[in-house]
Every structure is written in C-alpha cells, then in structure tokens.
N, C-alpha and C. Protein backbone atom coordinates (compact mmCIF):
# COMPACT_ATOMS: atom_id res chain seq x y z
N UNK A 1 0.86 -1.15 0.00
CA UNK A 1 0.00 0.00 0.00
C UNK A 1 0.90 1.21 0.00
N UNK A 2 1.03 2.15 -1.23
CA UNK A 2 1.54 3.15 -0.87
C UNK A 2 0.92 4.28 -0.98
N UNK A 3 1.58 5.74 -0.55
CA UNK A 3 0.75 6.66 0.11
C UNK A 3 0.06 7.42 -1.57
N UNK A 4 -0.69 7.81 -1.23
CA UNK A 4 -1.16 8.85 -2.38
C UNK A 4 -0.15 10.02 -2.77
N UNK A 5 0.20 9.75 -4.10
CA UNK A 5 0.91 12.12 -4.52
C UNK A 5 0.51 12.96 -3.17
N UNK A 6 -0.75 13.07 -3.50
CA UNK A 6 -1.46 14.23 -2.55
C UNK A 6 -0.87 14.10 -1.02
N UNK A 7 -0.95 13.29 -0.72
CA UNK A 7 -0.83 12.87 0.99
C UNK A 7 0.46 13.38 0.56
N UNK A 8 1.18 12.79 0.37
CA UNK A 8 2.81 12.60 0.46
C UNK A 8 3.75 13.83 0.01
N UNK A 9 2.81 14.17 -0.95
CA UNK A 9 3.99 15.45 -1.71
C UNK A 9 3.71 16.33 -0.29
N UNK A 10 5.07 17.35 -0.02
CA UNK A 10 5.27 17.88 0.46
C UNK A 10 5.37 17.72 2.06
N UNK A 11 5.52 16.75 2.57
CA UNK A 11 5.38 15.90 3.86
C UNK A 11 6.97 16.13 3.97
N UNK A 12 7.43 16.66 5.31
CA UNK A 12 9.04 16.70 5.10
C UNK A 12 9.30 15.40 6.12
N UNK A 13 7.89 14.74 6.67
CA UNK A 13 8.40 13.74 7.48
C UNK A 13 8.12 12.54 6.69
N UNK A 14 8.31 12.14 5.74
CA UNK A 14 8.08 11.33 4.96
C UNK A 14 9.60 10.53 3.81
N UNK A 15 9.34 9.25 4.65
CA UNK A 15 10.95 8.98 4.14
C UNK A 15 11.04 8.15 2.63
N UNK A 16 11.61 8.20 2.25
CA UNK A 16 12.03 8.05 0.67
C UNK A 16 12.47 6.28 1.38
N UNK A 17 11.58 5.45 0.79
CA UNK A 17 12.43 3.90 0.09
C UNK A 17 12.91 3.70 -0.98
N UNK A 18 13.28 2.40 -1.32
CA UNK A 18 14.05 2.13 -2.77
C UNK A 18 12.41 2.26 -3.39
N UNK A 19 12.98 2.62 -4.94
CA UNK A 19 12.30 2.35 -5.96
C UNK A 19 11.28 3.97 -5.59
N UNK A 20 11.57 4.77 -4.86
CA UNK A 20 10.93 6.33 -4.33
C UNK A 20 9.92 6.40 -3.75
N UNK A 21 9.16 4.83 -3.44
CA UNK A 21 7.85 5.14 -2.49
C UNK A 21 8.20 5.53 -1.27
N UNK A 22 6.84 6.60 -1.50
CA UNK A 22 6.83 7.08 0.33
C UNK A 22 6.44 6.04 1.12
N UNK A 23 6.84 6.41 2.43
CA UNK A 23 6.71 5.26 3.58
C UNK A 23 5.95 6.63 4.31
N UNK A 24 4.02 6.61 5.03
CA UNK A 24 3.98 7.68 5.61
C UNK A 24 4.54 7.08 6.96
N UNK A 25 4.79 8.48 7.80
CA UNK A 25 5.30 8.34 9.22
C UNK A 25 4.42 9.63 9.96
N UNK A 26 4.17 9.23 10.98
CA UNK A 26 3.80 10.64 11.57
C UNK A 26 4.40 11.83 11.41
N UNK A 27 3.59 13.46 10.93
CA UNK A 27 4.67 14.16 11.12
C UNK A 27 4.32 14.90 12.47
N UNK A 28 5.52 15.56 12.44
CA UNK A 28 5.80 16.58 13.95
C UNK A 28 4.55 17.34 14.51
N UNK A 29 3.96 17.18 15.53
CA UNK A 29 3.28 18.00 15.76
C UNK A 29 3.45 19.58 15.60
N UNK A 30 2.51 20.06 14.69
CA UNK A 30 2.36 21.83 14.74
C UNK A 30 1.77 22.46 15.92
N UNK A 31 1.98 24.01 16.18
CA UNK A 31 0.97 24.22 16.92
C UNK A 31 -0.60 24.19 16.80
N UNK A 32 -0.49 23.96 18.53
CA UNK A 32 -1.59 23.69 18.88
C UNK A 32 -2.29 21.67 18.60
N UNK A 33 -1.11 21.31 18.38
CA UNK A 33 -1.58 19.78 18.24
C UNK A 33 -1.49 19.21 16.74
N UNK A 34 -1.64 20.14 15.97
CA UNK A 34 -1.87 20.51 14.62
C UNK A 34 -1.00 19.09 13.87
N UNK A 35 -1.72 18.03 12.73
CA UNK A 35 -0.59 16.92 12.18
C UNK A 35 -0.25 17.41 11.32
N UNK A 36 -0.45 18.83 10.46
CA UNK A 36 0.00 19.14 9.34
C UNK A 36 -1.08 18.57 8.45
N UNK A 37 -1.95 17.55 8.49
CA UNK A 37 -2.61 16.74 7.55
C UNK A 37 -3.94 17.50 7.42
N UNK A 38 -5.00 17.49 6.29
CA UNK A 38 -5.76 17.89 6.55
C UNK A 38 -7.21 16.55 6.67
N UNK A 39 -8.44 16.97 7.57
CA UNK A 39 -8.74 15.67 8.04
C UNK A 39 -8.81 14.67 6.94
N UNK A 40 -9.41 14.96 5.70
CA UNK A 40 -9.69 13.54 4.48
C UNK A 40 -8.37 13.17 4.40
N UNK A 41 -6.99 13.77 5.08
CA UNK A 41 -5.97 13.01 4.60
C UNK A 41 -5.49 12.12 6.10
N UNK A 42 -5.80 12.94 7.29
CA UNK A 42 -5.50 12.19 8.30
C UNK A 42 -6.70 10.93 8.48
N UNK A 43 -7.88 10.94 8.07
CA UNK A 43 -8.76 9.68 8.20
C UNK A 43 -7.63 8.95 6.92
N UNK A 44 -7.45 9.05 5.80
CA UNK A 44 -6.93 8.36 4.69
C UNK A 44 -5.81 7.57 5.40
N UNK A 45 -5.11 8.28 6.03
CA UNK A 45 -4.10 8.22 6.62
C UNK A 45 -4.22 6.78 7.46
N UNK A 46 -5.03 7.05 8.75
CA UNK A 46 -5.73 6.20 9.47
C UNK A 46 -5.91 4.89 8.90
N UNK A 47 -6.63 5.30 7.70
CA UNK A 47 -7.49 3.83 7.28
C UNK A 47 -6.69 2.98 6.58
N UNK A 48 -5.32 3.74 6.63
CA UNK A 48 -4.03 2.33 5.75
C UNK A 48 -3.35 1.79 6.85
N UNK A 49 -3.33 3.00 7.99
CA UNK A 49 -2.23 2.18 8.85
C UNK A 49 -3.79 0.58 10.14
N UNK A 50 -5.14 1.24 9.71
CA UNK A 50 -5.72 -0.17 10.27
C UNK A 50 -5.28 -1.38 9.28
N UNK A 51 -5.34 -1.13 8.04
CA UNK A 51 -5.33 -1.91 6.87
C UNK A 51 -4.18 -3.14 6.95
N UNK A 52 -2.76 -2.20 7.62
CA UNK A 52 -1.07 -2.54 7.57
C UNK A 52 -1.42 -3.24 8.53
N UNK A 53 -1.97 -3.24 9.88
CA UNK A 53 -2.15 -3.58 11.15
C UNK A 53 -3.28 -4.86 10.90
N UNK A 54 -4.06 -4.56 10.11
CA UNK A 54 -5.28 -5.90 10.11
C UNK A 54 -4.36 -6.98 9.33
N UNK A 55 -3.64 -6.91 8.27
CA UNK A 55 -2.45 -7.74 7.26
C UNK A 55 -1.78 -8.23 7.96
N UNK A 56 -1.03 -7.41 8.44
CA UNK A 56 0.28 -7.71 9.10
C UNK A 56 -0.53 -9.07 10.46
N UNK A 57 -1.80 -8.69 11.15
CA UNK A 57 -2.04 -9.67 11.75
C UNK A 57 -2.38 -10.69 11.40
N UNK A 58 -3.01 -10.99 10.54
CA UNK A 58 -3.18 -12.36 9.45
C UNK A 58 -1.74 -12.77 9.17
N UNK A 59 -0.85 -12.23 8.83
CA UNK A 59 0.18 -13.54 8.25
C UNK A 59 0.83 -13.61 9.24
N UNK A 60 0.57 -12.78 10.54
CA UNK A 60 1.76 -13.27 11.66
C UNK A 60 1.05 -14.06 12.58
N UNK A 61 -0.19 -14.23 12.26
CA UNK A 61 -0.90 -15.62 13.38
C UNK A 61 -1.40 -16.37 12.18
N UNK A 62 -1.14 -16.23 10.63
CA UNK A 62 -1.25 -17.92 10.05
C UNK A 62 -0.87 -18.95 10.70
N UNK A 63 -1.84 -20.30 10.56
CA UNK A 63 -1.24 -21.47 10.99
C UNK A 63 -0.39 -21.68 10.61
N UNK A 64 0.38 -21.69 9.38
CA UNK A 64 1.19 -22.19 8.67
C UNK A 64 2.71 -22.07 9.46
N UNK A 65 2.72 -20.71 10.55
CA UNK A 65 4.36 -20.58 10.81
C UNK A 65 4.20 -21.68 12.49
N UNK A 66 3.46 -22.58 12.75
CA UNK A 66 3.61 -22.96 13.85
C UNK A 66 3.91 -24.93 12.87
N UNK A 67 3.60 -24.54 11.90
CA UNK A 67 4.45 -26.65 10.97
C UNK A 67 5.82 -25.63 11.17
N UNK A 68 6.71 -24.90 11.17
CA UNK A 68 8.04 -24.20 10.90
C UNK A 68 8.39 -24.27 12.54
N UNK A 69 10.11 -24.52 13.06
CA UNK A 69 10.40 -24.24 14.38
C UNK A 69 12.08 -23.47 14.06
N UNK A 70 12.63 -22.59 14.86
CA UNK A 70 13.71 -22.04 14.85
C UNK A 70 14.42 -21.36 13.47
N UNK A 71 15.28 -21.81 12.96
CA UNK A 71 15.47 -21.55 11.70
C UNK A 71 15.25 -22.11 10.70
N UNK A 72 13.86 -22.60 10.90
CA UNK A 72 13.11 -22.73 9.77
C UNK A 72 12.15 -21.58 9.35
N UNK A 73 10.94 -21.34 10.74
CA UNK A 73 10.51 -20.09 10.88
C UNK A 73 11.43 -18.61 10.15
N UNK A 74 12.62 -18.54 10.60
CA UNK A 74 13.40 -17.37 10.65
C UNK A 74 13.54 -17.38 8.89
N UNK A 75 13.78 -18.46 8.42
CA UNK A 75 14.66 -18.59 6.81
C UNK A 75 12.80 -18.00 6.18
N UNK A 76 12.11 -18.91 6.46
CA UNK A 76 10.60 -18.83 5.96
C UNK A 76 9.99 -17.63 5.60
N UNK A 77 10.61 -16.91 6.96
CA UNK A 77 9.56 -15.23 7.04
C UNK A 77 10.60 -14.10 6.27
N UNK A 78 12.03 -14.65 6.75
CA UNK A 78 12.56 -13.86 5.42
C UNK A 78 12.43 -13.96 3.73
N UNK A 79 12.48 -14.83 3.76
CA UNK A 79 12.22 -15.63 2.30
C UNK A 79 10.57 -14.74 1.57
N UNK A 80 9.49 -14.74 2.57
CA UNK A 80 8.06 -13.76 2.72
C UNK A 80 8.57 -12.32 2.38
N UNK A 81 9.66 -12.11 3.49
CA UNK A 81 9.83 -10.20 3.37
C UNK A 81 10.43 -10.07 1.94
N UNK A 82 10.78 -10.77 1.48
CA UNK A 82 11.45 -10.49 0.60
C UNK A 82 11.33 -10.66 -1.00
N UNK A 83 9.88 -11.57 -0.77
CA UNK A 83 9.39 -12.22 -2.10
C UNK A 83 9.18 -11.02 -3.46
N UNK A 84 9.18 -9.97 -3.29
CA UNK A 84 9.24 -9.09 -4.24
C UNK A 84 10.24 -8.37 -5.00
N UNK A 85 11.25 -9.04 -3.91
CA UNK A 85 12.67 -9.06 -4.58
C UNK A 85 13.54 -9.88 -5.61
N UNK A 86 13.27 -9.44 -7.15
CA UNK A 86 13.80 -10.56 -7.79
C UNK A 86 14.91 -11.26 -7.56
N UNK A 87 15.93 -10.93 -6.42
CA UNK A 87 17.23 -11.41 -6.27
C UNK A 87 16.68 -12.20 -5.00
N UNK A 88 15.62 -12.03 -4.68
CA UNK A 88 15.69 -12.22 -3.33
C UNK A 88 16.34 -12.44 -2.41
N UNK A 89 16.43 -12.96 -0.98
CA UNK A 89 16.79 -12.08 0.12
C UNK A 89 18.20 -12.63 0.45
N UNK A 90 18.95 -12.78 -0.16
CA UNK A 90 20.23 -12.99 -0.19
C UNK A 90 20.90 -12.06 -0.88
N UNK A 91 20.25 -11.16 -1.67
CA UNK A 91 20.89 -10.20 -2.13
C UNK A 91 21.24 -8.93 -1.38
C-alpha cells in the first residue's frame, strides 16, 4: 500500500524507500496539536495504517508458521519479506 501524490507530496516527514515510495510516518506536531494533515488526509491516513495492522495480523498468526520451528521459521519469514525481490533475500 503506498501513500497517495497528494498525501505525500510535500510531507518533510516522509521517508524516501528504494524504488521512491513514500513510507507515511507521523509528522511533527504543529501548533496547537496541529498533524499538518488535513482531516480527508489524516482519516486516509488512518485507514491504511488499520489496513497494515489488520495484514500484518493475518500472516503473523497464520497457521502455517507454527508446521516451521527455529530456523526454519526465521529462513521462511525472510524468504516472505522479501518475495518481491527478484534477487531475493540474499541479495
């Protein structure tokens, strides 16, 4: 999931990955509490990081990593982080 142009352009808290997607991060509070965001972008905002958080909990309580023990698990989930990497994760 990456962030929208809109969201992202001009975000100075917003860090550059490979390949130039933004990664959002919170930015600094302004005054008065202020996120810099405006609300359709802080709900937008919101509704990816439930999205990252609902995902991320599905493949980390699949059944599948409890047939895996020690460095099998470990080789497995890297082998996952990395599947989009044509060299994959040895590179």
């Amino acid at each position: 999931m990456s962030c929208s142009p809109r969201l992202c352009r001009g975000r100075p808290s917003l860090a550059r990955l490979e390949g130039g997607q933004a990664a959002p991060q919170r930015p600094p509070a302004g005054e008065g509490g202020q996120s810099g965001y405006t609300a359709e972008e802080a709900e937008r905002l919101a509704g990816y990081r439930a999205r990252i958080l609902e995902l991320t909990t599905l493949v980390l309580t699949h059944p599948y990593w409890q047939t895996l023990s020690g460095p099998d698990r470990v080789e497995e989930r890297t082998a996952l982080k990395h599947a989009h990497d044509p060299a994959g994760p040895k590179a």
